[in-house]
PDB file of N, CA and C in Angstrom:
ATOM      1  N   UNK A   1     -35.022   1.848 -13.516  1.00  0.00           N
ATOM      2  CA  UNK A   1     -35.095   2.163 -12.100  1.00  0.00           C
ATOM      3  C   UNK A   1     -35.347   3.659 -11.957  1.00  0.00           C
ATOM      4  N   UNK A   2     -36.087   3.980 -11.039  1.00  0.00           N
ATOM      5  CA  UNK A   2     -36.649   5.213 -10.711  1.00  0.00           C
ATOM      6  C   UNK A   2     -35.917   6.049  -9.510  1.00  0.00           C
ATOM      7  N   UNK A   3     -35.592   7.248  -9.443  1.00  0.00           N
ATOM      8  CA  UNK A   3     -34.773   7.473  -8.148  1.00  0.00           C
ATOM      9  C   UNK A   3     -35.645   7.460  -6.979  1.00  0.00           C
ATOM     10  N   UNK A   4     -37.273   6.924  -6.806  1.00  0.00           N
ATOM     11  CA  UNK A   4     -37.815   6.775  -5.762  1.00  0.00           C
ATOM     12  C   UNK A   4     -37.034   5.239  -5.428  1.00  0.00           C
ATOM     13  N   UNK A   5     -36.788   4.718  -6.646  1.00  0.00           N
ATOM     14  CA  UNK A   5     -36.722   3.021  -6.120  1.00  0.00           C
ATOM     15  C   UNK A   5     -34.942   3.171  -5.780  1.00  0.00           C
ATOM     16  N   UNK A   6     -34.440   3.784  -6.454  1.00  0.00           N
ATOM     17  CA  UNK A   6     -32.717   3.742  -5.841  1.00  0.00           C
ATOM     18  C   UNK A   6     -32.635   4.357  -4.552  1.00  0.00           C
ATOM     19  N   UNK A   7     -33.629   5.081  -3.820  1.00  0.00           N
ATOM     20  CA  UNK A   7     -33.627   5.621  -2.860  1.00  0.00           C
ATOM     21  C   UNK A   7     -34.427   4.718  -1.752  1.00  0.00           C
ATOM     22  N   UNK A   8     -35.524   3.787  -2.034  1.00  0.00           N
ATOM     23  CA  UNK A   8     -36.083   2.930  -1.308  1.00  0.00           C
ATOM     24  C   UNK A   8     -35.210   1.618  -0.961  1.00  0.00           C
ATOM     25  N   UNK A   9     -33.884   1.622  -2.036  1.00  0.00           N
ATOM     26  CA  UNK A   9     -33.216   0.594  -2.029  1.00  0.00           C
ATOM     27  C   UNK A   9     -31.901   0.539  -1.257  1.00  0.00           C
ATOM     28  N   UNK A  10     -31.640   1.897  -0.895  1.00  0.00           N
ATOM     29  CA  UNK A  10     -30.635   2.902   0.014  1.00  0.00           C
ATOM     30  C   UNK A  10     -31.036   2.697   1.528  1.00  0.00           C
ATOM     31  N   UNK A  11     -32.354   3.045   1.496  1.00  0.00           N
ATOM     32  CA  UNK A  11     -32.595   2.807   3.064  1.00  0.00           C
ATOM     33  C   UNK A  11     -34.416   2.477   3.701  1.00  0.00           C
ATOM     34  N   UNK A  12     -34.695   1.762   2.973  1.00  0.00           N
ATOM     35  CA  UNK A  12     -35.943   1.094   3.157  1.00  0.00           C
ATOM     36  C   UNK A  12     -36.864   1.823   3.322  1.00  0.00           C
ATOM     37  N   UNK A  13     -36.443   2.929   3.855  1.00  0.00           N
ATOM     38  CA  UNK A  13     -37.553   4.371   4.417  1.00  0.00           C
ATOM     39  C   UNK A  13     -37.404   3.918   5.585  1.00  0.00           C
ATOM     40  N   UNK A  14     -36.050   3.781   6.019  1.00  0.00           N
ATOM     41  CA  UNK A  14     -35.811   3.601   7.609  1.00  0.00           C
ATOM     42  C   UNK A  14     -34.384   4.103   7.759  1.00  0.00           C
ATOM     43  N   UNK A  15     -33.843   3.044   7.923  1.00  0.00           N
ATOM     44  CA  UNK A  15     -31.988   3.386   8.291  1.00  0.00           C
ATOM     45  C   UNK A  15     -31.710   1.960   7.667  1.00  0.00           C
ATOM     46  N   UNK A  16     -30.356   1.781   6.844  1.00  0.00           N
ATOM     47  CA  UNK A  16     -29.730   0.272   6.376  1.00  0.00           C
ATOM     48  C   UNK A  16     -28.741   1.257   6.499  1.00  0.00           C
ATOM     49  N   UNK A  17     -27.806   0.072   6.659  1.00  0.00           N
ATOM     50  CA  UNK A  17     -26.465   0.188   7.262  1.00  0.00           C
ATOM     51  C   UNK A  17     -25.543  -1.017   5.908  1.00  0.00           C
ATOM     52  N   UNK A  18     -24.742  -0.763   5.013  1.00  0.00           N
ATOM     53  CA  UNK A  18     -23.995  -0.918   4.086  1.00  0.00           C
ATOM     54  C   UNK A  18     -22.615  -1.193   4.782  1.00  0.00           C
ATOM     55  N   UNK A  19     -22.514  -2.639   4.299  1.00  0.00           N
ATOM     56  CA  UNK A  19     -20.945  -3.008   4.693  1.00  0.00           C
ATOM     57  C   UNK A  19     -19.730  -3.288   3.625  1.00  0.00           C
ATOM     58  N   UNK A  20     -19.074  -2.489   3.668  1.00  0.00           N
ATOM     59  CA  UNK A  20     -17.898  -2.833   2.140  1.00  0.00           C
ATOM     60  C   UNK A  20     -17.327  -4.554   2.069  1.00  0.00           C
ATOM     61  N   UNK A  21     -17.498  -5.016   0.816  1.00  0.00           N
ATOM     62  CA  UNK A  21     -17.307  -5.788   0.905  1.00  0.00           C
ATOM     63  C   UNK A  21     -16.288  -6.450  -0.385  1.00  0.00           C
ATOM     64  N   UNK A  22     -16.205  -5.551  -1.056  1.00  0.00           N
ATOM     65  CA  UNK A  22     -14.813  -5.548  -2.491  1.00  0.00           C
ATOM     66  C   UNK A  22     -14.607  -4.028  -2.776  1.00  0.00           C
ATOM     67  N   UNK A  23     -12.859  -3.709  -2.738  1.00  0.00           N
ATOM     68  CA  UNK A  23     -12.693  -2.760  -3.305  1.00  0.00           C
ATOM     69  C   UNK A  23     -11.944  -2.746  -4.469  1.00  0.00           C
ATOM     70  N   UNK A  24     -12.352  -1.988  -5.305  1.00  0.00           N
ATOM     71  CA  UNK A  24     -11.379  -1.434  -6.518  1.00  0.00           C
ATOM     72  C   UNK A  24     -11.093  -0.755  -6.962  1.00  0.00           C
ATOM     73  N   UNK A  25      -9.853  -0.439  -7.290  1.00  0.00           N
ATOM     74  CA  UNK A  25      -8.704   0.634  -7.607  1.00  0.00           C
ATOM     75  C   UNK A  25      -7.994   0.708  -8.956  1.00  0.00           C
ATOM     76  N   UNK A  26      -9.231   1.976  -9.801  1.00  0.00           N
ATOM     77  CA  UNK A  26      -9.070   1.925 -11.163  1.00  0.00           C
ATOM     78  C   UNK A  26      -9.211   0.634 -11.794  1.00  0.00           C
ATOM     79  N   UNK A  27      -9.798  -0.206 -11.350  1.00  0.00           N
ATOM     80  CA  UNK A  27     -10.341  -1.419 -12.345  1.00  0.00           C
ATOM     81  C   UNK A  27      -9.946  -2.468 -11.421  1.00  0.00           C
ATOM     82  N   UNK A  28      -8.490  -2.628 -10.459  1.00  0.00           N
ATOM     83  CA  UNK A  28      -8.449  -3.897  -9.733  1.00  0.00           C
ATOM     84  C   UNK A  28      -8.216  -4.015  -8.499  1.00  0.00           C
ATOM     85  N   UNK A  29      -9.073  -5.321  -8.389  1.00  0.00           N
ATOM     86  CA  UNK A  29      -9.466  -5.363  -7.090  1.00  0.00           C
ATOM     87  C   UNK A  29      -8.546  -5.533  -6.035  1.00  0.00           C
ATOM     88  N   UNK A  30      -8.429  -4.741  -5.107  1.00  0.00           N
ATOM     89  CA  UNK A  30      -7.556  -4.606  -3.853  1.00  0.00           C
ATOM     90  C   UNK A  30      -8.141  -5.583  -2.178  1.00  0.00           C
ATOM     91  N   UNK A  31      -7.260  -6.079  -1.672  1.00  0.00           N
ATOM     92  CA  UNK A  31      -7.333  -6.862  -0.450  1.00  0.00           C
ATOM     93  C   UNK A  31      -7.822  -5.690   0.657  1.00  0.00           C
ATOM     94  N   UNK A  32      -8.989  -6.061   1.142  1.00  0.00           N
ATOM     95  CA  UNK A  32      -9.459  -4.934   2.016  1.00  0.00           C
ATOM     96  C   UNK A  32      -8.324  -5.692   3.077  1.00  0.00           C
ATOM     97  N   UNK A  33      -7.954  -4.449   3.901  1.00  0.00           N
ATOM     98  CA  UNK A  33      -7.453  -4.157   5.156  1.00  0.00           C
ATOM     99  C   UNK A  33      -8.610  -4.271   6.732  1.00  0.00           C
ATOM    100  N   UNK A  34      -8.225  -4.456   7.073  1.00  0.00           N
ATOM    101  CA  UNK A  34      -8.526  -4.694   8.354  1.00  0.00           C
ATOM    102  C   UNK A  34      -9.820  -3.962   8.649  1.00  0.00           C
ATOM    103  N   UNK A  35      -8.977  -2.268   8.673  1.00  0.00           N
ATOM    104  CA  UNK A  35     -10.198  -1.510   8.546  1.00  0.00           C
ATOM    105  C   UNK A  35     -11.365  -0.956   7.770  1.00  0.00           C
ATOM    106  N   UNK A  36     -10.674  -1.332   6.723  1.00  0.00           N
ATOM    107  CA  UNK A  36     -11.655  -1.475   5.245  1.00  0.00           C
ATOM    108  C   UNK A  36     -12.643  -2.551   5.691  1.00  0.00           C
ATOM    109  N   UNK A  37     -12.422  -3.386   5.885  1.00  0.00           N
ATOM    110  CA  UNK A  37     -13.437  -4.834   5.878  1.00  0.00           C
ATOM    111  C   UNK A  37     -14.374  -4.494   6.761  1.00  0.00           C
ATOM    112  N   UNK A  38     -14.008  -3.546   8.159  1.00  0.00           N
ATOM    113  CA  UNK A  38     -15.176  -3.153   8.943  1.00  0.00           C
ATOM    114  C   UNK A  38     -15.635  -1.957   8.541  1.00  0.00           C
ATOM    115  N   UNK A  39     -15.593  -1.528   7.747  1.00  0.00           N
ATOM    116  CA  UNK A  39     -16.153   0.185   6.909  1.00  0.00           C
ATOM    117  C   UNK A  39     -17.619  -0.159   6.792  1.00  0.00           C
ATOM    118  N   UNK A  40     -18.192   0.890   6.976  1.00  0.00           N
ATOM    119  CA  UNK A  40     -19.887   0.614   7.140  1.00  0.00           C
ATOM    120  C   UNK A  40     -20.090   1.982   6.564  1.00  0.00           C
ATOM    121  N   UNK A  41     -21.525   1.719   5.707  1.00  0.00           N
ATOM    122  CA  UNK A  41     -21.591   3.465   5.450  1.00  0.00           C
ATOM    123  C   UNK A  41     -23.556   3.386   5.914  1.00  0.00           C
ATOM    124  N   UNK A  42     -24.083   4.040   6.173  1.00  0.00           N
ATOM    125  CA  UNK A  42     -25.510   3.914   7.098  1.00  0.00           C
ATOM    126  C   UNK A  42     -26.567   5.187   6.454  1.00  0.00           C
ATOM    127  N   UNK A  43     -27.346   4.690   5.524  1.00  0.00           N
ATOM    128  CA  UNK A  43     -27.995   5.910   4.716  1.00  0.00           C
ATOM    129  C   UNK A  43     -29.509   5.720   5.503  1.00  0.00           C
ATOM    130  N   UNK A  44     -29.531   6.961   5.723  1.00  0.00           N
ATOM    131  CA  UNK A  44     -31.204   7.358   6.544  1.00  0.00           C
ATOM    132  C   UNK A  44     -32.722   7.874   5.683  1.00  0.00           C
ATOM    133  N   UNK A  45     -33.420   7.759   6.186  1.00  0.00           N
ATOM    134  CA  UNK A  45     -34.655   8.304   4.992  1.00  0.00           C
ATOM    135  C   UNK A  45     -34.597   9.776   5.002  1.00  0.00           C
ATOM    136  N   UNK A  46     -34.308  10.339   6.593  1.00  0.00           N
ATOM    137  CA  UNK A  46     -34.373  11.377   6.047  1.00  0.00           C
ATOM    138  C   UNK A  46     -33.220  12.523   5.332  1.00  0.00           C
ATOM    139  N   UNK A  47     -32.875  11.965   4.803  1.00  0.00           N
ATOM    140  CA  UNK A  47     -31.495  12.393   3.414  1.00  0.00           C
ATOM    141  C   UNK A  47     -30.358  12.378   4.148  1.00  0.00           C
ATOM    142  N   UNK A  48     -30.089  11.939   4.747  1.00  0.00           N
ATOM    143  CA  UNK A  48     -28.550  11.879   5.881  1.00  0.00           C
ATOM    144  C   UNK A  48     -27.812  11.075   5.678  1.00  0.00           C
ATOM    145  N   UNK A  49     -26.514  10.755   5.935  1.00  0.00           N
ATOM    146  CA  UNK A  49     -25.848   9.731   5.794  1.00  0.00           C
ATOM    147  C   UNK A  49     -24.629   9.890   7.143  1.00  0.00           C
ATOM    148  N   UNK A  50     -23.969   8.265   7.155  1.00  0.00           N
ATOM    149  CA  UNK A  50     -22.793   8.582   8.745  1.00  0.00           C
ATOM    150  C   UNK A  50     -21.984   7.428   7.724  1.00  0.00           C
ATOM    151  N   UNK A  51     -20.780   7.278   8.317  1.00  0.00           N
ATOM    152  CA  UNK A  51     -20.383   6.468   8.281  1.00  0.00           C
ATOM    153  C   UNK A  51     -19.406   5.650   9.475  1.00  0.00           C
ATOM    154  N   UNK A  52     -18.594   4.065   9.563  1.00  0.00           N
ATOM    155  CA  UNK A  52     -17.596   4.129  10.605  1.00  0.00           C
ATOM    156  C   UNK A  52     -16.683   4.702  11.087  1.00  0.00           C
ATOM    157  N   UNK A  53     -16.198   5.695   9.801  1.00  0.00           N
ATOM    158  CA  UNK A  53     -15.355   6.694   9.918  1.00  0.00           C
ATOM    159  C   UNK A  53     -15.161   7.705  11.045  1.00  0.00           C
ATOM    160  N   UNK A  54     -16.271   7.710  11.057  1.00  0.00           N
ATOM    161  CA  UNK A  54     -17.156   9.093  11.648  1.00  0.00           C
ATOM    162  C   UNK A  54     -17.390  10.614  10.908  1.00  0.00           C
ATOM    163  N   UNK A  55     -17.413  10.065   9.732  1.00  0.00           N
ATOM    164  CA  UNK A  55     -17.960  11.197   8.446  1.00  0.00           C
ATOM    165  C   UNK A  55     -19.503  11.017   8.641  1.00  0.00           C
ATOM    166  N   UNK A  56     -20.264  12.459   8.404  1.00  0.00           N
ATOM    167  CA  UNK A  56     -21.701  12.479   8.321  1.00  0.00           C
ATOM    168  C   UNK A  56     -22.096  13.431   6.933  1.00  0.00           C
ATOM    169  N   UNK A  57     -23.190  13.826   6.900  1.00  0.00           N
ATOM    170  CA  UNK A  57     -23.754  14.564   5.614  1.00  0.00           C
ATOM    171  C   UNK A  57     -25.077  14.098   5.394  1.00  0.00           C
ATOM    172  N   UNK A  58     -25.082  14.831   4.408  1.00  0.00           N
ATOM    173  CA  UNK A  58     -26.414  14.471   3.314  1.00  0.00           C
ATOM    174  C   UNK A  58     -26.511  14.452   2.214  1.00  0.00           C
ATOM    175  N   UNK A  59     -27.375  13.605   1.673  1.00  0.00           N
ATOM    176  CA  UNK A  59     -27.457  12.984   0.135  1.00  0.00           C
ATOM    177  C   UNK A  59     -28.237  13.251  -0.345  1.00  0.00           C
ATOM    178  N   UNK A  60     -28.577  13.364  -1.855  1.00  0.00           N
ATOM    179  CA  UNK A  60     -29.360  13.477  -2.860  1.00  0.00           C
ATOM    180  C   UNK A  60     -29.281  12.752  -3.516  1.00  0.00           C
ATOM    181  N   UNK A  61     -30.334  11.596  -4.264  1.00  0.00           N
ATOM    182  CA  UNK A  61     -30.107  11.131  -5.789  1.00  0.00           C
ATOM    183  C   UNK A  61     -30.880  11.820  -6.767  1.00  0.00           C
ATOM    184  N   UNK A  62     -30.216  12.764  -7.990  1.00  0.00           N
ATOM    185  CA  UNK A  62     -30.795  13.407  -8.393  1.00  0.00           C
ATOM    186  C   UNK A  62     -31.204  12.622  -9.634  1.00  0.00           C
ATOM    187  N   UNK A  63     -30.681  11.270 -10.017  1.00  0.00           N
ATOM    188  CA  UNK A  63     -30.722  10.165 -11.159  1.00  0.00           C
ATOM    189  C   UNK A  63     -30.997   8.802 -10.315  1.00  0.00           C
ATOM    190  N   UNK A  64     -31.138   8.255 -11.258  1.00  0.00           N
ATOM    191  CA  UNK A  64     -31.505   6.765 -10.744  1.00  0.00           C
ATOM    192  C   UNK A  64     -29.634   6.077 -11.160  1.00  0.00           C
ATOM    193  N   UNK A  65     -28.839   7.076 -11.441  1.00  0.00           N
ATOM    194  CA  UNK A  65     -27.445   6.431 -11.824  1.00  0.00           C
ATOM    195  C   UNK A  65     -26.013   6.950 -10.791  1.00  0.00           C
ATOM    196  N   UNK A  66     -26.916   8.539  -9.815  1.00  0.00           N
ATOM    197  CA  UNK A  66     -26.248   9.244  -9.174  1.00  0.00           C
ATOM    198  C   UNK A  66     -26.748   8.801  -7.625  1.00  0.00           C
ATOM    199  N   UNK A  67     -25.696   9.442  -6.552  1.00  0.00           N
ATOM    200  CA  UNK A  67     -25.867  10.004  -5.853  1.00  0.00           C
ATOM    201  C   UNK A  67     -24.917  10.454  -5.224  1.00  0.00           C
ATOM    202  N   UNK A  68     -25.359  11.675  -4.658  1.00  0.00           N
ATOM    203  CA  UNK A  68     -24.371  13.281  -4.371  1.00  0.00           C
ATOM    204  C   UNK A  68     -24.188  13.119  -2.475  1.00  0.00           C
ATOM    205  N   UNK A  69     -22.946  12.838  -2.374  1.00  0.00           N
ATOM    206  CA  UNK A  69     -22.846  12.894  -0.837  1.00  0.00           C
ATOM    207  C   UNK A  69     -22.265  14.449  -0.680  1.00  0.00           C
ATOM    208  N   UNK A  70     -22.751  15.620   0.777  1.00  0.00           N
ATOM    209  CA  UNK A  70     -22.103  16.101   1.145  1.00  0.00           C
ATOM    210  C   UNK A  70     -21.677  15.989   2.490  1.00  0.00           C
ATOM    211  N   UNK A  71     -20.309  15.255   2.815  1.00  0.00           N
ATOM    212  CA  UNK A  71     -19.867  15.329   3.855  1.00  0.00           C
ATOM    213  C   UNK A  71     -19.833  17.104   4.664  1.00  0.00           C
ATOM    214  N   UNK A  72     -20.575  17.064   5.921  1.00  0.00           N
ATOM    215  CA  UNK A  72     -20.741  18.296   6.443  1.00  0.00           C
ATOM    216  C   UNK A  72     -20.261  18.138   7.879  1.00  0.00           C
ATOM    217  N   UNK A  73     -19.529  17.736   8.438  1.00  0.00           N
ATOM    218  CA  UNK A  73     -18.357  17.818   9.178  1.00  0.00           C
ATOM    219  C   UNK A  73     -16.831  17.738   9.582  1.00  0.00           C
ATOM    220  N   UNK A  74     -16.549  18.412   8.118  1.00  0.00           N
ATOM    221  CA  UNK A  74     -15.323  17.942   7.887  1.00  0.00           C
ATOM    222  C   UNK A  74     -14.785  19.393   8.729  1.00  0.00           C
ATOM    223  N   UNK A  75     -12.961  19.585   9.247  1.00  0.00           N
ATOM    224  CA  UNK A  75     -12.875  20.884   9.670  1.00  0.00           C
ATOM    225  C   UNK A  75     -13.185  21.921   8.530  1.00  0.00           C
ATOM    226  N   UNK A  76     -12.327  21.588   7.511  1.00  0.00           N
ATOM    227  CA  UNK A  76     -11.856  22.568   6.492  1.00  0.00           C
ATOM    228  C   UNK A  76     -13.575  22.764   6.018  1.00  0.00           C
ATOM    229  N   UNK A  77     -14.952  22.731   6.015  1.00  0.00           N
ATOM    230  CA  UNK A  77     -15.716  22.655   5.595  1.00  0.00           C
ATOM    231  C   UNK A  77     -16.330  21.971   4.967  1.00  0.00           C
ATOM    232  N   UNK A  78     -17.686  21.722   4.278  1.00  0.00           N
ATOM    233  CA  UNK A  78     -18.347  20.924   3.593  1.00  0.00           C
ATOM    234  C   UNK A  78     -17.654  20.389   2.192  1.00  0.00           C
ATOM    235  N   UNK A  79     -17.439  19.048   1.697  1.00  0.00           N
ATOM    236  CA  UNK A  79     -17.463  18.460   0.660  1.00  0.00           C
ATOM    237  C   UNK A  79     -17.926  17.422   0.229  1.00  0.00           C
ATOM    238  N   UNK A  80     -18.183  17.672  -1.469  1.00  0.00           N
ATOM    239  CA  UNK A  80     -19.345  17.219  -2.607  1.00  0.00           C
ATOM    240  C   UNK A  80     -18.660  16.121  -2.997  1.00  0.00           C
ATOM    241  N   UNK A  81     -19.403  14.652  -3.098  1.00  0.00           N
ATOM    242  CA  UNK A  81     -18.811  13.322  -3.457  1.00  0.00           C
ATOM    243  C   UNK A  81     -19.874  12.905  -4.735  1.00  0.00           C
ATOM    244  N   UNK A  82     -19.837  12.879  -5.852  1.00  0.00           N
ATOM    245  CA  UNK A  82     -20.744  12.374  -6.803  1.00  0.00           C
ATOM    246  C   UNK A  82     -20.227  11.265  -7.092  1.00  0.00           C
ATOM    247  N   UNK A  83     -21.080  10.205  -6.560  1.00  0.00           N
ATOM    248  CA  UNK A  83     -20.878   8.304  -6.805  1.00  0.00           C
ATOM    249  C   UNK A  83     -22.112   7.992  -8.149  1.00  0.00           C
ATOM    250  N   UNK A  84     -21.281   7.020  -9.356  1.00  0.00           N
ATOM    251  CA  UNK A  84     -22.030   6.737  -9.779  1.00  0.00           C
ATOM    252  C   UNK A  84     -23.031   5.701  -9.329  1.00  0.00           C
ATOM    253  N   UNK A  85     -23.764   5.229  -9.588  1.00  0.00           N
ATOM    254  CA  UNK A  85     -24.247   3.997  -9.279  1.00  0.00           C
ATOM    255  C   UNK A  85     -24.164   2.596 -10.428  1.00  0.00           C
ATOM    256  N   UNK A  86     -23.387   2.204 -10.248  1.00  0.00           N
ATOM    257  CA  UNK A  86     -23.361   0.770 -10.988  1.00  0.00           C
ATOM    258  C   UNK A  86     -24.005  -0.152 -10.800  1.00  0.00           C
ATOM    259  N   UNK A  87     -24.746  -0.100 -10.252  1.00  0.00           N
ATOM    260  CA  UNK A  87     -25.836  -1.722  -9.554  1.00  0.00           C
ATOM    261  C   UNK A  87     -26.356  -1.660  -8.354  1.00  0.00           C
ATOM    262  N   UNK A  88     -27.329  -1.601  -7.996  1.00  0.00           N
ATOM    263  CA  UNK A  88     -28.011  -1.265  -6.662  1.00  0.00           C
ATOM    264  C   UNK A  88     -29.461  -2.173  -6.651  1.00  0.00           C
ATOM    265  N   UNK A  89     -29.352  -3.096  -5.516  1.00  0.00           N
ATOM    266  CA  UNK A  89     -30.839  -4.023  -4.867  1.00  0.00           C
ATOM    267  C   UNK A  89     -30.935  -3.604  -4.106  1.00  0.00           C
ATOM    268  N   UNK A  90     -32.150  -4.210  -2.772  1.00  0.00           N
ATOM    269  CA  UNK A  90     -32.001  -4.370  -1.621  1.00  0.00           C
ATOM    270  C   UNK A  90     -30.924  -5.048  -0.630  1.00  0.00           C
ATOM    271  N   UNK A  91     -30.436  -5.924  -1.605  1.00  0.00           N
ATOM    272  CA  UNK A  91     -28.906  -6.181  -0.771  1.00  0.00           C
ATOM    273  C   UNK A  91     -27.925  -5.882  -1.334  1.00  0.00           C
ATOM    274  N   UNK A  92     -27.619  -5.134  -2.287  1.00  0.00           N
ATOM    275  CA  UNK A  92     -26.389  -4.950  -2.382  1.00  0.00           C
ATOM    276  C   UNK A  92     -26.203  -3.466  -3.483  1.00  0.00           C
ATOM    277  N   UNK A  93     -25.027  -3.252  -3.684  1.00  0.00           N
ATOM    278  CA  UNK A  93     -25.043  -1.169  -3.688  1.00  0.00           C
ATOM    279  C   UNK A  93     -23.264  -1.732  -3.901  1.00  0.00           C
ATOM    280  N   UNK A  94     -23.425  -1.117  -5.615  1.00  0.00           N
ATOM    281  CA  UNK A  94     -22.056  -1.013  -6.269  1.00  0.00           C
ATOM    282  C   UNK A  94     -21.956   0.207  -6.554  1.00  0.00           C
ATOM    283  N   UNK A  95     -21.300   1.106  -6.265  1.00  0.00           N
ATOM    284  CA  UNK A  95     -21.069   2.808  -6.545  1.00  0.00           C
ATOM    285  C   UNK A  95     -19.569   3.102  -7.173  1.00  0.00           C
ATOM    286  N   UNK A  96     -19.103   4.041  -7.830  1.00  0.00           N
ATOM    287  CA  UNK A  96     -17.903   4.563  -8.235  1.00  0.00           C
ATOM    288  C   UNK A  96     -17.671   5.862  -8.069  1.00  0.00           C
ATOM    289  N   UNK A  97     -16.642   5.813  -7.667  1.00  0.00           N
ATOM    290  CA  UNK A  97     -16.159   7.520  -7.192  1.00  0.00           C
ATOM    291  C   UNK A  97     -14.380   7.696  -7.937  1.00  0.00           C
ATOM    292  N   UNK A  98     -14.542   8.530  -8.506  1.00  0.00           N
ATOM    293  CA  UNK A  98     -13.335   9.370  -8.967  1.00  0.00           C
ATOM    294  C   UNK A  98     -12.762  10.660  -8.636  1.00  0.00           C
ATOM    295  N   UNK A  99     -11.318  10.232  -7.714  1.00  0.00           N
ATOM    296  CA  UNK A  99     -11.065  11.790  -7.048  1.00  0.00           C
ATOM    297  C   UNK A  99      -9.595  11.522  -7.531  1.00  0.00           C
ATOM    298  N   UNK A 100      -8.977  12.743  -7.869  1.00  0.00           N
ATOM    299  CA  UNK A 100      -8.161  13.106  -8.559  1.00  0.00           C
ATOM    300  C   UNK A 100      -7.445  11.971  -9.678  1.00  0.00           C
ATOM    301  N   UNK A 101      -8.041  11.687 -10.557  1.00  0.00           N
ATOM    302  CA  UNK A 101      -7.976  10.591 -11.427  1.00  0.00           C
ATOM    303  C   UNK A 101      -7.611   9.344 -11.281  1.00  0.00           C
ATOM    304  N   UNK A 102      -8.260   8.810  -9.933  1.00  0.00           N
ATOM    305  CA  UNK A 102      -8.282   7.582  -9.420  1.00  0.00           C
ATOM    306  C   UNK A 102      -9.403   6.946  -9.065  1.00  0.00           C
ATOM    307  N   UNK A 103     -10.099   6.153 -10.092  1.00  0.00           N
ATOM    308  CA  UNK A 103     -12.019   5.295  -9.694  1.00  0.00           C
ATOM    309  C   UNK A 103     -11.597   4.423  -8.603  1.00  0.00           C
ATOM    310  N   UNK A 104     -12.294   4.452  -7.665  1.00  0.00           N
ATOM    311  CA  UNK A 104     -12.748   3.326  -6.814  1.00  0.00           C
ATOM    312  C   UNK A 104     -14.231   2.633  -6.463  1.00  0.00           C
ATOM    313  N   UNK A 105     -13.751   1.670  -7.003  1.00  0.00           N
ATOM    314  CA  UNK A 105     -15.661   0.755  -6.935  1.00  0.00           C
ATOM    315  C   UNK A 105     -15.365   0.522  -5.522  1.00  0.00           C
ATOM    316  N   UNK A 106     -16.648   0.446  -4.980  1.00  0.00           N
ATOM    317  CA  UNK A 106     -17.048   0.178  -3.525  1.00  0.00           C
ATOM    318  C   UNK A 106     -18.038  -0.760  -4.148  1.00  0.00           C
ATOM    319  N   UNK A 107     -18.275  -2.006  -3.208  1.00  0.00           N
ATOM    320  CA  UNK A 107     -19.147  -2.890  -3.473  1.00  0.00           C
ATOM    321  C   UNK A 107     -19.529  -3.184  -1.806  1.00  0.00           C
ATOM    322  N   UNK A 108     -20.781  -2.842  -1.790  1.00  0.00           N
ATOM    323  CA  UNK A 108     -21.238  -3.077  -0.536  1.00  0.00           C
ATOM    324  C   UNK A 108     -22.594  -4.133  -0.205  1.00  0.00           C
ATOM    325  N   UNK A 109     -23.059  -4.565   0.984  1.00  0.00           N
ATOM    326  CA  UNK A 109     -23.526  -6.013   0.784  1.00  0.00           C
ATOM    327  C   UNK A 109     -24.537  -5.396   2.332  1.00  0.00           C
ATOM    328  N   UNK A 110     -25.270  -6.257   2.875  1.00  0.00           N
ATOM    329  CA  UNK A 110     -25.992  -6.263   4.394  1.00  0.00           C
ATOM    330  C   UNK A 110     -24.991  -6.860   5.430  1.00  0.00           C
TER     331      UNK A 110
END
């Protein structure tokens, strides 16, 4: 996979909108919550990202295995999220993130 195609597969060269749909915590899988289950994350062509949260930023994939979120409205200032990518189609986008020695797979679906 090419990071034109992990990036065509992110957001069509339009806007797709990503709905969580399994989480996991250091290897097992956790019962989404209420608000977990409606978590949406919405990647744009032109390098942007939002989510339900109401977190925004912008992204880079600098690999066909990465991609680099910077949330840029946070108060305290901008911060750097490097998700691996574990599996990514047009429907569906498995990523991993490790923050202070805790992985969480996000598995997201249409």
């Amino acid at each position: 996979m090419t990071v034109d195609s992990v990036k065509s597969n992110l957001n069509n060269g339009l806007t797709k909108t990503w709905i969580l749909g399994k989480l996991y915590v250091n290897g097992a899988q956790t019962t989404l919550t209420a608000g977990q289950a409606r978590y949406t994350k919405t990647y744009m062509a032109d390098d942007t990202w939002l989510d339900s949260d109401g977190y925004a930023g912008t992204y880079t994939v600098p690999s066909p295995t990465q991609i680099i979120e910077i949330t840029t409205n946070l108060p305290a200032g901008n911060k750097n999220d490097t998700y691996t990518i574990k599996s990514i189609s047009v429907t569906s986008l498995e990523v991993e993130l490790t923050v202070s020695s805790t992985t969480y797979r996000l598995v997201f679906g249409l």
